[in-house]
PDB file of N, CA and C in Angstrom:
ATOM      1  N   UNK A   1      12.110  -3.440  14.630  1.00  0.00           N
ATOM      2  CA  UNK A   1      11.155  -3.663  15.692  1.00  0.00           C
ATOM      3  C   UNK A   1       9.950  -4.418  15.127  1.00  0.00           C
ATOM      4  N   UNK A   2       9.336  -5.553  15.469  1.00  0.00           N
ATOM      5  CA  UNK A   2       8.387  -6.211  15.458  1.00  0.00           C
ATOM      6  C   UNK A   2       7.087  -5.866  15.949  1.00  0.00           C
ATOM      7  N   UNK A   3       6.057  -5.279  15.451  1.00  0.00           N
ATOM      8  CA  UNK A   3       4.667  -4.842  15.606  1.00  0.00           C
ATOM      9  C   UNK A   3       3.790  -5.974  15.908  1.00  0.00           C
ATOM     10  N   UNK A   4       3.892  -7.048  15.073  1.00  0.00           N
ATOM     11  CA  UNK A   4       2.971  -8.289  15.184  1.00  0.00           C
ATOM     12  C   UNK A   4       3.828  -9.418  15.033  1.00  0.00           C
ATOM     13  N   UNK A   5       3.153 -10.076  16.398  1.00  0.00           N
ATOM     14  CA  UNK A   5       4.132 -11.638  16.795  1.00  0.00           C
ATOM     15  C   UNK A   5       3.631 -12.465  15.999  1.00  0.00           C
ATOM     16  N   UNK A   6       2.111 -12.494  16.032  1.00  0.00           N
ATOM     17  CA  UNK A   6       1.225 -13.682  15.898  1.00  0.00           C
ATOM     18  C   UNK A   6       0.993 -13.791  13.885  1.00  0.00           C
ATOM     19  N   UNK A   7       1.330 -14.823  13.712  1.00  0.00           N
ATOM     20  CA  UNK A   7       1.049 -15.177  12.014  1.00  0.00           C
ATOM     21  C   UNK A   7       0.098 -14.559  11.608  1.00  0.00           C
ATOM     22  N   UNK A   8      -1.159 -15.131  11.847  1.00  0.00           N
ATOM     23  CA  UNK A   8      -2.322 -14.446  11.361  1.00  0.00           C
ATOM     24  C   UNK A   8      -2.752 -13.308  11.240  1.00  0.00           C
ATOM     25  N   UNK A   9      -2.337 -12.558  12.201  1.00  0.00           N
ATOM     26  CA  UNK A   9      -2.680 -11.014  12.752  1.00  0.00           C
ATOM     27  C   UNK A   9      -1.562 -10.736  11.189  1.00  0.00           C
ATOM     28  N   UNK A  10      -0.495 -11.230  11.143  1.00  0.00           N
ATOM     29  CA  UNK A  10       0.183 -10.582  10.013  1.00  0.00           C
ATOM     30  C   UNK A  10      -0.274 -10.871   8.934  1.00  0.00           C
ATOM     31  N   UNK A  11      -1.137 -12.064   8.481  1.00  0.00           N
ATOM     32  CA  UNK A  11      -1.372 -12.196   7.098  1.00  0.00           C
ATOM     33  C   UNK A  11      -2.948 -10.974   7.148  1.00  0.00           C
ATOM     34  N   UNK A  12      -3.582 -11.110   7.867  1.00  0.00           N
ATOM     35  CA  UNK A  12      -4.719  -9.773   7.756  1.00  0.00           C
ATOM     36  C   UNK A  12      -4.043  -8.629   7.388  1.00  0.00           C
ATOM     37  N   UNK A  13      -2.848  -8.208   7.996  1.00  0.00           N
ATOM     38  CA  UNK A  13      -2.229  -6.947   7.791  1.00  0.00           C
ATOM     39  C   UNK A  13      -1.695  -6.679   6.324  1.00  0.00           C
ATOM     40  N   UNK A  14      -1.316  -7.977   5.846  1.00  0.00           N
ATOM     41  CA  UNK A  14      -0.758  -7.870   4.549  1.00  0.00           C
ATOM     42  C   UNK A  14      -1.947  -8.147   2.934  1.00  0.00           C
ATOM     43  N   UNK A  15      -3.089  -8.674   3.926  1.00  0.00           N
ATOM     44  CA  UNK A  15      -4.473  -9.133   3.172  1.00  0.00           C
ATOM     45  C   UNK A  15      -5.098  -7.599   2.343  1.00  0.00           C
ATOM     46  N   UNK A  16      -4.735  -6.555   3.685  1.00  0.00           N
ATOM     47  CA  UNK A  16      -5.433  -5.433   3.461  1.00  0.00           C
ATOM     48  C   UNK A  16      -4.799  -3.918   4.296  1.00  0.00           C
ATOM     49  N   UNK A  17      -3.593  -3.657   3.093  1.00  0.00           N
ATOM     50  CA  UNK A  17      -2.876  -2.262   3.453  1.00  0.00           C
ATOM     51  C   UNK A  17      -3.273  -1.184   3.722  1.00  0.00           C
ATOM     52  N   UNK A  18      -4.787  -0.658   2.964  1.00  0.00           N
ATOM     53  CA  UNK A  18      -5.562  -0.036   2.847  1.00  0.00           C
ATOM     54  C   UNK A  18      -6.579   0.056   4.534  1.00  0.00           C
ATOM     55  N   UNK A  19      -6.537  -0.624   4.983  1.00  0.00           N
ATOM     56  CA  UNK A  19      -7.087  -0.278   6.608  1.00  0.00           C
ATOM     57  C   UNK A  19      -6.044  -0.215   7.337  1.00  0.00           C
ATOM     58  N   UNK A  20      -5.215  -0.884   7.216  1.00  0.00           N
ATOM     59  CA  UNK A  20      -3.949  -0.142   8.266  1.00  0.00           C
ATOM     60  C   UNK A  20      -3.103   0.823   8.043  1.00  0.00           C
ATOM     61  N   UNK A  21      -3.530   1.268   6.856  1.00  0.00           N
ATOM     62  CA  UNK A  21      -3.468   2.953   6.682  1.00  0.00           C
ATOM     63  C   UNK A  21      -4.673   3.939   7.463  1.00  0.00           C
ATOM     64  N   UNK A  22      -5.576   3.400   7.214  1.00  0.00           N
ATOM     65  CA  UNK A  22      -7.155   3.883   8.515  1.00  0.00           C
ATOM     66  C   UNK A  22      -7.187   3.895   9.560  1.00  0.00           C
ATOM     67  N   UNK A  23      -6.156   2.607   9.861  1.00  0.00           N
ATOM     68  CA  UNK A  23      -6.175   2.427  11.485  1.00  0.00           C
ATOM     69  C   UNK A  23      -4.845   3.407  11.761  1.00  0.00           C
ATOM     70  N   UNK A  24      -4.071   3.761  10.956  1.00  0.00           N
ATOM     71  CA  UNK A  24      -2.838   4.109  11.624  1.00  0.00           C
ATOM     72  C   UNK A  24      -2.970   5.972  11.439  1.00  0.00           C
ATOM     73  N   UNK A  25      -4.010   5.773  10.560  1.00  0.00           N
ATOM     74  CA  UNK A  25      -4.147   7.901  10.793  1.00  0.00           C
ATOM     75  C   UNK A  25      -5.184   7.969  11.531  1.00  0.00           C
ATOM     76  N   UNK A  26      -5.985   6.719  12.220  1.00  0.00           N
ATOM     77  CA  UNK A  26      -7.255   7.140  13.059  1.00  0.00           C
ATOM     78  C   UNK A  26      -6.269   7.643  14.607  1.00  0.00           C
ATOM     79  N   UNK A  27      -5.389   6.344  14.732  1.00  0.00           N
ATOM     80  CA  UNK A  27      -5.005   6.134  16.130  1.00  0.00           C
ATOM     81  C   UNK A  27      -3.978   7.687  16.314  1.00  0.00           C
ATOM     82  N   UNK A  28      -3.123   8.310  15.557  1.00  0.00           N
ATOM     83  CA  UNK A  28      -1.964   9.048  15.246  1.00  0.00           C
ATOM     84  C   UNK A  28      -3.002  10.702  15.412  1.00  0.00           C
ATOM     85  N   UNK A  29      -4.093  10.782  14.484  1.00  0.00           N
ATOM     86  CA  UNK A  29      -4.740  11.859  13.901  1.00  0.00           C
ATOM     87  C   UNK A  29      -5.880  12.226  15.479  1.00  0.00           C
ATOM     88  N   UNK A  30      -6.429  11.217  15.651  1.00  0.00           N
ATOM     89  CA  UNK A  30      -7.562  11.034  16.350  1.00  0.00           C
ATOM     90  C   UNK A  30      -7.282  11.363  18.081  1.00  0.00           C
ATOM     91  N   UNK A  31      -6.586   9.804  18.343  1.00  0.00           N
ATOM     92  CA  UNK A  31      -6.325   9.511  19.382  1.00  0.00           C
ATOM     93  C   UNK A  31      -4.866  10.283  20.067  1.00  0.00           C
ATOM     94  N   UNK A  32      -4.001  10.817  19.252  1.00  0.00           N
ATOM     95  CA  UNK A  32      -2.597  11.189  19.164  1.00  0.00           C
ATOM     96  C   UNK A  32      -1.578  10.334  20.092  1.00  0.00           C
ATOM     97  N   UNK A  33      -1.714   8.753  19.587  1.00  0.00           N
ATOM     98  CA  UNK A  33      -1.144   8.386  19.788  1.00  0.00           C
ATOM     99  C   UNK A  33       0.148   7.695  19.093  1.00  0.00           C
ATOM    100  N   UNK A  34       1.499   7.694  19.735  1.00  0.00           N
ATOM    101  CA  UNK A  34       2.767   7.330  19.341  1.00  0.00           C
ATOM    102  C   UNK A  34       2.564   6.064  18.460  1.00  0.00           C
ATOM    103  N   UNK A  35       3.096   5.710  17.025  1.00  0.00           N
ATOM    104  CA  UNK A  35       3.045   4.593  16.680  1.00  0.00           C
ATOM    105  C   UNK A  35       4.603   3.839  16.411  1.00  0.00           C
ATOM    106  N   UNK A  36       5.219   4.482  17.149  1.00  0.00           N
ATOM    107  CA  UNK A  36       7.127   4.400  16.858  1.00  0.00           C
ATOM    108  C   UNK A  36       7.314   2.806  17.851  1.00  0.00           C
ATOM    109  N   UNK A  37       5.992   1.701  17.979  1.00  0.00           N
ATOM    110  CA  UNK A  37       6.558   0.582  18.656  1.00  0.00           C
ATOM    111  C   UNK A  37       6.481   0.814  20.643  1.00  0.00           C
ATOM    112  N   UNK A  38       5.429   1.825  21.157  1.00  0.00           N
ATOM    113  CA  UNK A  38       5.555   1.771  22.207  1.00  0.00           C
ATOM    114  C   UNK A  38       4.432   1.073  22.393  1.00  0.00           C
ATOM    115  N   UNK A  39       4.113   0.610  23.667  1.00  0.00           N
ATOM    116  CA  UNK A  39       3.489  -0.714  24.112  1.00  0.00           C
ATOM    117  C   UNK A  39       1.943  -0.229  23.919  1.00  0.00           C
ATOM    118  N   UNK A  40       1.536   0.817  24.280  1.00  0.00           N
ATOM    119  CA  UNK A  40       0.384   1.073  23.555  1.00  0.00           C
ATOM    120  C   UNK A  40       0.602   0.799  22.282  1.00  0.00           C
ATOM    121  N   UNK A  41       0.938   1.177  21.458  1.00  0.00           N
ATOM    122  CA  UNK A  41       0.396   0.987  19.620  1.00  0.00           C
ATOM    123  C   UNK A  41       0.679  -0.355  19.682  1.00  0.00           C
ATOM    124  N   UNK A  42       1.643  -1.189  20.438  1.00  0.00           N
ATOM    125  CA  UNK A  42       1.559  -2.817  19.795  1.00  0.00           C
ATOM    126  C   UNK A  42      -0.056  -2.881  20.383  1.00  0.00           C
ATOM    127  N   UNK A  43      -0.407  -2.546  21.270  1.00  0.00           N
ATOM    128  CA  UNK A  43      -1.282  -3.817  21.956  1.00  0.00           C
ATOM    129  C   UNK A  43      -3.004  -2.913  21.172  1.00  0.00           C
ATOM    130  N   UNK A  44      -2.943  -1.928  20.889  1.00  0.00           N
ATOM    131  CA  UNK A  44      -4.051  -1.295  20.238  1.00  0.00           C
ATOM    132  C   UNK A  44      -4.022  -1.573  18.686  1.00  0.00           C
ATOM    133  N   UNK A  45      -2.900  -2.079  18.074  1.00  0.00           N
ATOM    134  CA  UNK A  45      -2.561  -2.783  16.636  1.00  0.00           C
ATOM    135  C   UNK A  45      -2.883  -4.125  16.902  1.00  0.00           C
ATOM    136  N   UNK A  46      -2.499  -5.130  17.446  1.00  0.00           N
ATOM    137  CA  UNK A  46      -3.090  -6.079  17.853  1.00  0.00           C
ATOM    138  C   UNK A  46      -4.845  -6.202  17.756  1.00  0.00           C
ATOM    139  N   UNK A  47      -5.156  -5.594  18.706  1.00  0.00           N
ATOM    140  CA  UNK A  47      -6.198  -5.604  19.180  1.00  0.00           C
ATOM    141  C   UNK A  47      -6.812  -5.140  17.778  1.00  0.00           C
ATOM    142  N   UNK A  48      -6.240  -3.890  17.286  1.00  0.00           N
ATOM    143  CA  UNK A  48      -7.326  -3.663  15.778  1.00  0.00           C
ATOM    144  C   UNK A  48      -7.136  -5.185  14.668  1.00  0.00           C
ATOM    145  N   UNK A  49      -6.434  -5.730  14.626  1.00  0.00           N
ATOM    146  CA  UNK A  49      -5.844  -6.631  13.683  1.00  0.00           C
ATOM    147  C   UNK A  49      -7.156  -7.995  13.781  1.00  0.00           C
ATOM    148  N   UNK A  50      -7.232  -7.962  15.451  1.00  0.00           N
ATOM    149  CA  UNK A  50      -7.978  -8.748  16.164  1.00  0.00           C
ATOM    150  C   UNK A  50      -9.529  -8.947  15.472  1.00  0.00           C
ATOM    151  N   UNK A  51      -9.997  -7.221  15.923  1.00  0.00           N
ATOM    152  CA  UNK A  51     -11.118  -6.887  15.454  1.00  0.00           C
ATOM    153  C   UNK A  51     -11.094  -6.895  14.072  1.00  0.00           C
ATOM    154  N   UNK A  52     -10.652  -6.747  13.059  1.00  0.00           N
ATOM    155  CA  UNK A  52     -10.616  -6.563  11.314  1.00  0.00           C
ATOM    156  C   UNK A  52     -10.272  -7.917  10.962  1.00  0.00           C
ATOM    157  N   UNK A  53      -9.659  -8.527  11.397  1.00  0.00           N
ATOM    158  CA  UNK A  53     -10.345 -10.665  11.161  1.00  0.00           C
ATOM    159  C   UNK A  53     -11.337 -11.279  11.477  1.00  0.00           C
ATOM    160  N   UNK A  54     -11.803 -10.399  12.865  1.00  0.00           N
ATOM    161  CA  UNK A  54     -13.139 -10.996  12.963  1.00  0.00           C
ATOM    162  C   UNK A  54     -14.045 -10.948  11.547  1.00  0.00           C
ATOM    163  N   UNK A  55     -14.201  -9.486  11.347  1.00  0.00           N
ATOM    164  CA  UNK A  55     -15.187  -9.068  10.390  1.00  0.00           C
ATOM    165  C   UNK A  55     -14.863  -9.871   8.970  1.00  0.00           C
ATOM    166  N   UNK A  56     -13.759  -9.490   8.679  1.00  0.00           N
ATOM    167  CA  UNK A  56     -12.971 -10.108   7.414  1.00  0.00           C
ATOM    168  C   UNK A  56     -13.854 -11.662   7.325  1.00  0.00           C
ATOM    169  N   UNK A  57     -13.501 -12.444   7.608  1.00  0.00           N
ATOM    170  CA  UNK A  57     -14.045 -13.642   8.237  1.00  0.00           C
ATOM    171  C   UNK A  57     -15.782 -14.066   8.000  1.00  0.00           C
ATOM    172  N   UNK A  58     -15.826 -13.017   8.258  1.00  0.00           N
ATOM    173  CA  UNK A  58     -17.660 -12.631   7.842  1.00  0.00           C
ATOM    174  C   UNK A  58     -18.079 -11.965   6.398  1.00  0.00           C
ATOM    175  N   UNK A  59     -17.112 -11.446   5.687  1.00  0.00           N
ATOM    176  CA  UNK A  59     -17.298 -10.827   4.480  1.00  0.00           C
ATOM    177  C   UNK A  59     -17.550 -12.546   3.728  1.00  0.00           C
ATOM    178  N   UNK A  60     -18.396 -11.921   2.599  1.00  0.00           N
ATOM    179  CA  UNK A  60     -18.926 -13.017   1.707  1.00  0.00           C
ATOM    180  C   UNK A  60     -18.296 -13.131   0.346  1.00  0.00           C
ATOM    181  N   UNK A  61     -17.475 -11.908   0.619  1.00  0.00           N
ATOM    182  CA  UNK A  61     -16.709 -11.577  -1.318  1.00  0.00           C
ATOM    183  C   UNK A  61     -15.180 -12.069  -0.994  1.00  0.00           C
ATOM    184  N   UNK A  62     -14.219 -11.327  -2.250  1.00  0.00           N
ATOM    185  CA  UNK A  62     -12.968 -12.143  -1.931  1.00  0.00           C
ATOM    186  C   UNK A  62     -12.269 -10.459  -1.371  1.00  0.00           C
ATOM    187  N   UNK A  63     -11.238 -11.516  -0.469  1.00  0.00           N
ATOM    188  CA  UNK A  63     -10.540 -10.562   0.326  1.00  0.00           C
ATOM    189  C   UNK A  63      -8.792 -10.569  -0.139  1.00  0.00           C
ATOM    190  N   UNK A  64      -8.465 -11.786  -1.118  1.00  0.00           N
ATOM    191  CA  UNK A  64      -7.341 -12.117  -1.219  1.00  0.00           C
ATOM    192  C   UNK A  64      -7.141 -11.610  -2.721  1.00  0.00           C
ATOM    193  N   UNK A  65      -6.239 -11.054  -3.327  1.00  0.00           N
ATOM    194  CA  UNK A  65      -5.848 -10.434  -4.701  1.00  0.00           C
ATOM    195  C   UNK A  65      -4.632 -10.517  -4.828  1.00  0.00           C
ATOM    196  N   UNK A  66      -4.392 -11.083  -6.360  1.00  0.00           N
ATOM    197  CA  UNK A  66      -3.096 -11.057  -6.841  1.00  0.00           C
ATOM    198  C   UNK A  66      -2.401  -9.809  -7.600  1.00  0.00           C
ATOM    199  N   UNK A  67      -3.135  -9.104  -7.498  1.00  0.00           N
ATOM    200  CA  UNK A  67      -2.230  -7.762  -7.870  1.00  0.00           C
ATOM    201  C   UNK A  67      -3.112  -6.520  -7.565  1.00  0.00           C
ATOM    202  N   UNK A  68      -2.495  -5.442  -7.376  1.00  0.00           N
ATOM    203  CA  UNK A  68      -2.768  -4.506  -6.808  1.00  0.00           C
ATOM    204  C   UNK A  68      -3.490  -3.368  -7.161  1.00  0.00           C
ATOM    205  N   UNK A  69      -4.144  -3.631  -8.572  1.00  0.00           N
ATOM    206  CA  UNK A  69      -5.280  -3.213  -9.262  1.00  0.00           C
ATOM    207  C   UNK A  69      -6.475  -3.993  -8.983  1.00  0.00           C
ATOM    208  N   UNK A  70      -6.217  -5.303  -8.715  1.00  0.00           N
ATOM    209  CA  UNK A  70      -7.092  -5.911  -8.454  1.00  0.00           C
ATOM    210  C   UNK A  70      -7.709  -5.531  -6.873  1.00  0.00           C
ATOM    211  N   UNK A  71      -6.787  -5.641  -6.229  1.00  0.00           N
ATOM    212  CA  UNK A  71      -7.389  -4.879  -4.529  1.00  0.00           C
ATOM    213  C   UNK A  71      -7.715  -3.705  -4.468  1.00  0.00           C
ATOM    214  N   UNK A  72      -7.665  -2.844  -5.319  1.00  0.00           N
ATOM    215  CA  UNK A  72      -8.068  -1.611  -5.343  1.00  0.00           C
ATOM    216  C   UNK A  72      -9.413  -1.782  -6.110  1.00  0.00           C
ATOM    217  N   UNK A  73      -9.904  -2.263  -6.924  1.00  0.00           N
ATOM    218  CA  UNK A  73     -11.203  -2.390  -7.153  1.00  0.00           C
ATOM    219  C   UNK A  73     -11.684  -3.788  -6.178  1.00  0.00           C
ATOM    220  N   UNK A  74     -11.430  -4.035  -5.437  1.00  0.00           N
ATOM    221  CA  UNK A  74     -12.269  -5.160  -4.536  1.00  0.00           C
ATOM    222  C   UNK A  74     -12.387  -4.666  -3.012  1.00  0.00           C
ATOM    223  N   UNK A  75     -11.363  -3.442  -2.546  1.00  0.00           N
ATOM    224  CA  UNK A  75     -11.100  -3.078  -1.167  1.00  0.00           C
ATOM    225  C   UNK A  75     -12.371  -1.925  -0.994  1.00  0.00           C
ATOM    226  N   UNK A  76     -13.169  -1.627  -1.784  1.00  0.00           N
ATOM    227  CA  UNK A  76     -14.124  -0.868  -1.474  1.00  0.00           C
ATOM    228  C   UNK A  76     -14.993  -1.755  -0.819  1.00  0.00           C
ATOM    229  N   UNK A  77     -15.302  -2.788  -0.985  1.00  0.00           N
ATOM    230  CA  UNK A  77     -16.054  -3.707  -0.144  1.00  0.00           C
ATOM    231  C   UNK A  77     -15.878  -3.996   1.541  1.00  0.00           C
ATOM    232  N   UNK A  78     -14.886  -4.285   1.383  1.00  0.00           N
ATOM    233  CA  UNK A  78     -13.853  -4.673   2.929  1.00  0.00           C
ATOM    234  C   UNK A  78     -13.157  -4.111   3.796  1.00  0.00           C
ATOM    235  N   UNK A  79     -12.571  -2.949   2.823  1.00  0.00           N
ATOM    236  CA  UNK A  79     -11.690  -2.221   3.361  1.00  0.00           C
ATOM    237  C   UNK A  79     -11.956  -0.666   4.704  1.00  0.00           C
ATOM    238  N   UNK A  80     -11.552  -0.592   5.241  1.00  0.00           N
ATOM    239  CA  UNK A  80     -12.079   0.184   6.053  1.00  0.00           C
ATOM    240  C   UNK A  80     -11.630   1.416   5.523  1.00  0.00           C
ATOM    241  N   UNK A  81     -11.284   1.854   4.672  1.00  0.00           N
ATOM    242  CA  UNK A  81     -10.987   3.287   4.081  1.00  0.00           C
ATOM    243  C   UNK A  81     -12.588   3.951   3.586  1.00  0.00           C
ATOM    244  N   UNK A  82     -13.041   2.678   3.143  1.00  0.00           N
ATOM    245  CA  UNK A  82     -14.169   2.803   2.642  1.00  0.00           C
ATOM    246  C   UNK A  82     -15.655   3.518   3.251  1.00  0.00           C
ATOM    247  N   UNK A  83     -16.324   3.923   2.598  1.00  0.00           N
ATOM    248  CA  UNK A  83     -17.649   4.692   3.352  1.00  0.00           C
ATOM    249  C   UNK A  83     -18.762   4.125   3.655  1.00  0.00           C
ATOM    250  N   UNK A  84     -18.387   2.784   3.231  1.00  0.00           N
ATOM    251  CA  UNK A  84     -19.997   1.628   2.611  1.00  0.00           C
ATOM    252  C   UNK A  84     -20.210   1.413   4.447  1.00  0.00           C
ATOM    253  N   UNK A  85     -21.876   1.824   4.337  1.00  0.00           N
ATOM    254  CA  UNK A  85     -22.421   1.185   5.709  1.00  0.00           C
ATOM    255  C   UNK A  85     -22.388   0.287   6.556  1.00  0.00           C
ATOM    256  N   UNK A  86     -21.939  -0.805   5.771  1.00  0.00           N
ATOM    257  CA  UNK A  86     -22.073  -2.446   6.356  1.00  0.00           C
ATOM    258  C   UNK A  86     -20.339  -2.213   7.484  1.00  0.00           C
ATOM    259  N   UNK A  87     -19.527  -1.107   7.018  1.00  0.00           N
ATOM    260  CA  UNK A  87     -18.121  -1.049   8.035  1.00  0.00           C
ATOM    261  C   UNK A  87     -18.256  -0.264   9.270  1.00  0.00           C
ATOM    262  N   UNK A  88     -19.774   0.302   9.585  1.00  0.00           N
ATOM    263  CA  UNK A  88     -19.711   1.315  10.696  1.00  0.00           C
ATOM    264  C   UNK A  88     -19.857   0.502  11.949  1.00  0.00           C
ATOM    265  N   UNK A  89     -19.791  -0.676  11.848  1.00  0.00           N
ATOM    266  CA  UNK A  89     -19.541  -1.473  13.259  1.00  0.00           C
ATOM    267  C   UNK A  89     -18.381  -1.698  13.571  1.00  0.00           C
ATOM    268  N   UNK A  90     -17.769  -2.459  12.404  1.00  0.00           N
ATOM    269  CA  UNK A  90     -16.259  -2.206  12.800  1.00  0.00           C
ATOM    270  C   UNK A  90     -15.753  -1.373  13.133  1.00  0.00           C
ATOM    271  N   UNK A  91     -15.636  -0.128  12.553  1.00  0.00           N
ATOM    272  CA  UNK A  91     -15.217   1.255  13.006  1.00  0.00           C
ATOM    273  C   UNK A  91     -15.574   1.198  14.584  1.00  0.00           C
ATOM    274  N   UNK A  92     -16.396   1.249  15.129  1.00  0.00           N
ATOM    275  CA  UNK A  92     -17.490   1.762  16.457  1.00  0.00           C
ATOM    276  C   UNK A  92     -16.582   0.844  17.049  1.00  0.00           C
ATOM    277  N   UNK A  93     -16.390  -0.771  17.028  1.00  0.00           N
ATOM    278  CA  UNK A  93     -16.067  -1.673  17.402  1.00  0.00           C
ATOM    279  C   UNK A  93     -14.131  -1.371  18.093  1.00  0.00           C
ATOM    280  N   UNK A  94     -13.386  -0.869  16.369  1.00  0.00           N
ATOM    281  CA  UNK A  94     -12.286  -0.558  17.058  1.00  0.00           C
ATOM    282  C   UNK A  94     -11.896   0.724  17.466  1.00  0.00           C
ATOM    283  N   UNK A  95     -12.896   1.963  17.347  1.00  0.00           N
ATOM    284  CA  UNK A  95     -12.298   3.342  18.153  1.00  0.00           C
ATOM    285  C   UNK A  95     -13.049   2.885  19.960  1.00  0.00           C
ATOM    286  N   UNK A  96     -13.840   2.019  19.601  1.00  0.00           N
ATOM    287  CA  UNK A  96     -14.172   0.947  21.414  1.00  0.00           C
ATOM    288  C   UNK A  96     -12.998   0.564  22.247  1.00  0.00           C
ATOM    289  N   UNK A  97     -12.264  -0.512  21.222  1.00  0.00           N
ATOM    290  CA  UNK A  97     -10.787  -0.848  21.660  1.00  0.00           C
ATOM    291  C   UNK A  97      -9.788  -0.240  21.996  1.00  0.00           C
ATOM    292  N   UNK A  98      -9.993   0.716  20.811  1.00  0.00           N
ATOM    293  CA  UNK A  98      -8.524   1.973  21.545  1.00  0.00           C
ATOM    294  C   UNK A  98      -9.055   2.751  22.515  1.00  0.00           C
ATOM    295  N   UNK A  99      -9.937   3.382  22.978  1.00  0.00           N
ATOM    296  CA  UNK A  99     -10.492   3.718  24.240  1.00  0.00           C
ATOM    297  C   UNK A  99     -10.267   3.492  25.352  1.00  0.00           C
ATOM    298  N   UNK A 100     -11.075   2.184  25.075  1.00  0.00           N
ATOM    299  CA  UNK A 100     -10.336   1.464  26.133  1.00  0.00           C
ATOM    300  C   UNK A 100      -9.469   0.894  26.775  1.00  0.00           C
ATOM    301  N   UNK A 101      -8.088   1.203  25.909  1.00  0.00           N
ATOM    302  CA  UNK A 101      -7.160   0.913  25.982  1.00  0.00           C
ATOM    303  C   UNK A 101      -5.944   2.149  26.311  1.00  0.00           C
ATOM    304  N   UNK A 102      -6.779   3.422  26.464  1.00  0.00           N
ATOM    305  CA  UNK A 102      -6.101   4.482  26.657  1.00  0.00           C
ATOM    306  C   UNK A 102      -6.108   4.635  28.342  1.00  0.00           C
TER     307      UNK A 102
END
């Protein structure tokens, strides 16, 4: 089953594993919603993918790493797992989206 149509939405997803692990125990934990591919989780995955490129996009550091020690010391910056202040819009931004999308 296919989660994401659109290229880009997939290279964000693969940019940064570490928030769509955030997004996927916020929506599951939080919201208790199904993530087994029903039309809610595509279109609220989307929509988060949406929102986390915007921001991405706006970060000033690097978001791209060639190995996986390396993203683990750089994803504290970007990553939405993270606690750093500068992510509490995003957050606000996508528990907005799934809301409203419930």
């Amino acid at each position: 089953m296919t989660y994401i149509d659109d290229w880009y939405y997939y290279a964000v997803a693969v940019i940064d594993p570490a928030s769509i692990h955030w997004f996927l125990a916020l929506l599951t934990e939080t919201y208790h919603v199904d993530t087994n591919g029903s039309d809610l989780f595509k279109k609220t995955f989307s929509d988060f993918l949406g929102i986390h490129a915007r921001y991405l996009l706006k970060f000033s550091g690097s978001i791209f790493f060639y190995s996986v020690s390396e993203y683990n010391i750089g994803k504290k910056n970007f990553s939405l797992i993270s606690d750093a202040n500068h992510l509490e819009q995003e957050k606000y931004d996508i528990r907005a989206a799934i809301e409203t999308s419930l």
